[in-house]
Each structure stands twice: as C-alpha cells, then as structure tokens.
C-alpha atoms as a PDB file:
ATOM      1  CA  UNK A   1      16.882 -25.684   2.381  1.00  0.00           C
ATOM      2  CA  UNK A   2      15.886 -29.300   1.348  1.00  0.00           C
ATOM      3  CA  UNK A   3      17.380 -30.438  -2.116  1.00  0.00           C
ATOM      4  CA  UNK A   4      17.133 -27.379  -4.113  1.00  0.00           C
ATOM      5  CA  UNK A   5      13.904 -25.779  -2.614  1.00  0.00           C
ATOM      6  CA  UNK A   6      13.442 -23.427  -0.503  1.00  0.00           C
ATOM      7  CA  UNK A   7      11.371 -24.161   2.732  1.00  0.00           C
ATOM      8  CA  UNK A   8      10.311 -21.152   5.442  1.00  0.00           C
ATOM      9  CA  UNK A   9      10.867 -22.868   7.817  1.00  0.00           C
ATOM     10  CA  UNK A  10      14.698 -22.306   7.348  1.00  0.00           C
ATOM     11  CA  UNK A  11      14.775 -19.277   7.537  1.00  0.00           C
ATOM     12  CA  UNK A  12      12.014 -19.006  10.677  1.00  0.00           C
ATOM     13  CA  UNK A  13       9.364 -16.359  11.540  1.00  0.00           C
ATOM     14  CA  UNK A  14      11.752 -13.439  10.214  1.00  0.00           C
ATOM     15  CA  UNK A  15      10.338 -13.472   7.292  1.00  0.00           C
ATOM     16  CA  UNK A  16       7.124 -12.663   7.925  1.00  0.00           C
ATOM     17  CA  UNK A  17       8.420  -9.470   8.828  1.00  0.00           C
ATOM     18  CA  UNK A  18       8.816  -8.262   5.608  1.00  0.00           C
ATOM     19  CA  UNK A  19       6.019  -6.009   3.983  1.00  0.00           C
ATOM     20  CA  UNK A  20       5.744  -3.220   1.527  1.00  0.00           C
ATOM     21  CA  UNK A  21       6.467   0.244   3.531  1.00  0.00           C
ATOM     22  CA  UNK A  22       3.226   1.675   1.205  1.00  0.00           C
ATOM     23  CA  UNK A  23       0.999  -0.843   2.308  1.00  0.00           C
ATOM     24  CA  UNK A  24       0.217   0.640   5.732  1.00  0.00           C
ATOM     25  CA  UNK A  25       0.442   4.290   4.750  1.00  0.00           C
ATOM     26  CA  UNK A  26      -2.203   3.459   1.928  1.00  0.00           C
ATOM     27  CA  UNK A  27      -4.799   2.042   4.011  1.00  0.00           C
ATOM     28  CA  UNK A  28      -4.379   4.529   6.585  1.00  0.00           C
ATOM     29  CA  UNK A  29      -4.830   7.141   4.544  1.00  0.00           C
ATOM     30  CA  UNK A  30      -8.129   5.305   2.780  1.00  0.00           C
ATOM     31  CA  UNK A  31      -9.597   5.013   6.658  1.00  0.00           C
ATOM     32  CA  UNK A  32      -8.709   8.977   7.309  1.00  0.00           C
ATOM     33  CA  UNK A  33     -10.446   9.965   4.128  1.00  0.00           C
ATOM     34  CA  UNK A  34     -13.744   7.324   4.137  1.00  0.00           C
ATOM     35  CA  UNK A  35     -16.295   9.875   4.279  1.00  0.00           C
ATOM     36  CA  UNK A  36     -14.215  12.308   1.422  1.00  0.00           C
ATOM     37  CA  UNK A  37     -13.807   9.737  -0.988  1.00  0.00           C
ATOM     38  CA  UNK A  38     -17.282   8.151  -0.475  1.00  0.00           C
ATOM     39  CA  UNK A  39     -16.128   5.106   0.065  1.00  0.00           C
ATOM     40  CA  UNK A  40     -17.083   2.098   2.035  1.00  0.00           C
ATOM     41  CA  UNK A  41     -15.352   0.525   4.649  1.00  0.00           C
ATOM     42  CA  UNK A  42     -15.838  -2.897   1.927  1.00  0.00           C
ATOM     43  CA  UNK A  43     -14.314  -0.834  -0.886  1.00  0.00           C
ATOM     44  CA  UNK A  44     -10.984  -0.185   1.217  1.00  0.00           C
ATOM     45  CA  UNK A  45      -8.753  -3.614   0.363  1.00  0.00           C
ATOM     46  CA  UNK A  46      -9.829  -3.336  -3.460  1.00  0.00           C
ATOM     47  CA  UNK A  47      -8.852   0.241  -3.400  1.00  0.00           C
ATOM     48  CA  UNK A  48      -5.160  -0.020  -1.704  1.00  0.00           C
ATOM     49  CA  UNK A  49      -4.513  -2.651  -4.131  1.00  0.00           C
ATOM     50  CA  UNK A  50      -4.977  -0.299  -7.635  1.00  0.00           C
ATOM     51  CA  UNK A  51      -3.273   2.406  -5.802  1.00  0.00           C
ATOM     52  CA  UNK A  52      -0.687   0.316  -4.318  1.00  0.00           C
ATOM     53  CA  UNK A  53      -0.056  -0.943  -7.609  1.00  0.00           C
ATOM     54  CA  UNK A  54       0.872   2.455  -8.814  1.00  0.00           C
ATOM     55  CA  UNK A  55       2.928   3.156  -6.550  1.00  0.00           C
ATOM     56  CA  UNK A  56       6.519   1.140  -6.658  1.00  0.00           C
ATOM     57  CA  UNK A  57       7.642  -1.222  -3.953  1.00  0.00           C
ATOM     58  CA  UNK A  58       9.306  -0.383  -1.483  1.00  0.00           C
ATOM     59  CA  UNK A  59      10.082  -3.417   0.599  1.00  0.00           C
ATOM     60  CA  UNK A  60      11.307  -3.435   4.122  1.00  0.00           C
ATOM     61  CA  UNK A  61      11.051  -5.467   7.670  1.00  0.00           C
ATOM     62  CA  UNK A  62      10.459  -2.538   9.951  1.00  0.00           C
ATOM     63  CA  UNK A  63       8.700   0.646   9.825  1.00  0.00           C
ATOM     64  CA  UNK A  64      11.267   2.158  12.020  1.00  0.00           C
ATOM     65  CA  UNK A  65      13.586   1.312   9.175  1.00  0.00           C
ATOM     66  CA  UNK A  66      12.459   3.831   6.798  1.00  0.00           C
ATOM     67  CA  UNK A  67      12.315   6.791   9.935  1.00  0.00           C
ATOM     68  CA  UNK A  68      16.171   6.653   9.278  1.00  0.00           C
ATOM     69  CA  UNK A  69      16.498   6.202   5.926  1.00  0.00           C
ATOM     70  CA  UNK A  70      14.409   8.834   4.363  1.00  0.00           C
ATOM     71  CA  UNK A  71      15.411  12.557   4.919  1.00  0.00           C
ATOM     72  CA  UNK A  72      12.213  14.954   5.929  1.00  0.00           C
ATOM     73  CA  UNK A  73      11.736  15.763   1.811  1.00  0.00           C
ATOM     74  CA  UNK A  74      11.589  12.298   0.263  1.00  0.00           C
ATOM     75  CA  UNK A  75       9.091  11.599   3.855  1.00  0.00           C
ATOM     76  CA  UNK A  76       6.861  14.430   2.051  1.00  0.00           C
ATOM     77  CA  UNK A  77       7.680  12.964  -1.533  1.00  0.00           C
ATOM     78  CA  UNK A  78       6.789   9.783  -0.464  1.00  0.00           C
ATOM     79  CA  UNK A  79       3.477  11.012   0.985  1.00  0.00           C
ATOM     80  CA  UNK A  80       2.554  12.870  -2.032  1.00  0.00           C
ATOM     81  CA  UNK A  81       3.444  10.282  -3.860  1.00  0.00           C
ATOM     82  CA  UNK A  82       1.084   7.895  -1.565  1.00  0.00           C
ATOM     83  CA  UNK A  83      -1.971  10.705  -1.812  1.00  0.00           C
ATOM     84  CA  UNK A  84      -1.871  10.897  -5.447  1.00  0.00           C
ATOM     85  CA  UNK A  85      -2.040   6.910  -6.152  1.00  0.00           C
ATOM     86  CA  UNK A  86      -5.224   6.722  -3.362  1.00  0.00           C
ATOM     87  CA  UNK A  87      -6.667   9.474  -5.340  1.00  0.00           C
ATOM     88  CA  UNK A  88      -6.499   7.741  -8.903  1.00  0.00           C
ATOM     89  CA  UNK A  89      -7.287   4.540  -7.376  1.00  0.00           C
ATOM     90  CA  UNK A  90     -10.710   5.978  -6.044  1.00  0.00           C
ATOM     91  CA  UNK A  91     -11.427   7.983  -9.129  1.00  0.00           C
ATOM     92  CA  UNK A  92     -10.206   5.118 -11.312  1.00  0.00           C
ATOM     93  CA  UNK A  93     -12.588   3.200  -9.392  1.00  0.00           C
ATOM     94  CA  UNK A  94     -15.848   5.211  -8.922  1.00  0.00           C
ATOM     95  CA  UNK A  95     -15.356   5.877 -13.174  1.00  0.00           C
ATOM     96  CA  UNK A  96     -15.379   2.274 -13.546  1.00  0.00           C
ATOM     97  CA  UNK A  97     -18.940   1.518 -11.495  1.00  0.00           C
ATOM     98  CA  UNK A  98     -20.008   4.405 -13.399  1.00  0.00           C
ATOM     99  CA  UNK A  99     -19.427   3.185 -17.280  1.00  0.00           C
ATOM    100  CA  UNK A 100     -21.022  -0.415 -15.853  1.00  0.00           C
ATOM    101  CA  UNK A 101     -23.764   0.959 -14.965  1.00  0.00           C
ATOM    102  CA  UNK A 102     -24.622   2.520 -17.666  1.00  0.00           C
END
C-alpha cells in the first residue's frame, strides 16, 4: 500500500483470480442453448449481464473451490437457480426489442 491507497501491485497477480462462480456457468449455458433461445452469438455478453444481475454473487478464486463447498443439492439449486435468471434475461430481453419496435 502507498499512503492510504491501495495499489495491485501489492498484492500481485492473485487477484486477478477472483471472479464471480455464476459468471462462467451463465455463459456456458447461453452458448449450449444459442439456437433455443434464438439468440446471437453478439447478444451473449448483454444477456449474461441481466441474468447475472439476478442472480447474487457469489465470489470466489477457483472453480475447484465451490466442487467442495457445495453439497450435490445446492449444485442442482444453484443450477436452477442459474437456468431460471438466463431464461428471464432472454425473455426480458426479446420483450424489450419487441415494445421498441413497435
């Protein structure tokens, strides 16, 4: 730290390990489903963002972490939680181009 403020560089590349857990089951889960949704390879970041902000974050520095730390029902919690924000986020989405459209 220099002074009062904080500087990355003191704490090194460590930090750039840490991500939201969602953020990678959310866009995998937009690429599965493309062609379901109707969506466009374009529309994809736009569309993890509304539904990962409906979903809470869940911050962590490895994906391995969470293997261990959720038992096998929260894992299927936390994908039906996952499935149900992507599926807002398109329909919130495709209502949206509709009503400007029109």
């Amino acid at each position: 730290m220099h002074g009062n403020r904080y500087d990355r560089n003191d704490i090194g590349s460590d930090i750039d390990s840490i991500h939201n857990y969602y953020e990678k089951l959310v866009v995998e889960l937009l690429i599965q489903n493309q062609a379901t949704y109707g969506i466009s390879l374009e529309a994809i970041p736009d569309l993890a963002c509304v539904a990962l902000n409906r979903l809470p974050p869940r911050y962590i520095r490895h994906d391995v972490d969470m293997a261990f730390y959720l038992s096998p029902d929260e894992y299927l919690e936390t994908e039906k939680k996952v499935e149900e924000a992507v599926t807002e986020a398109v329909e919130f989405v495709k209502r949206r181009k509709r009503s400007e459209s029109e």
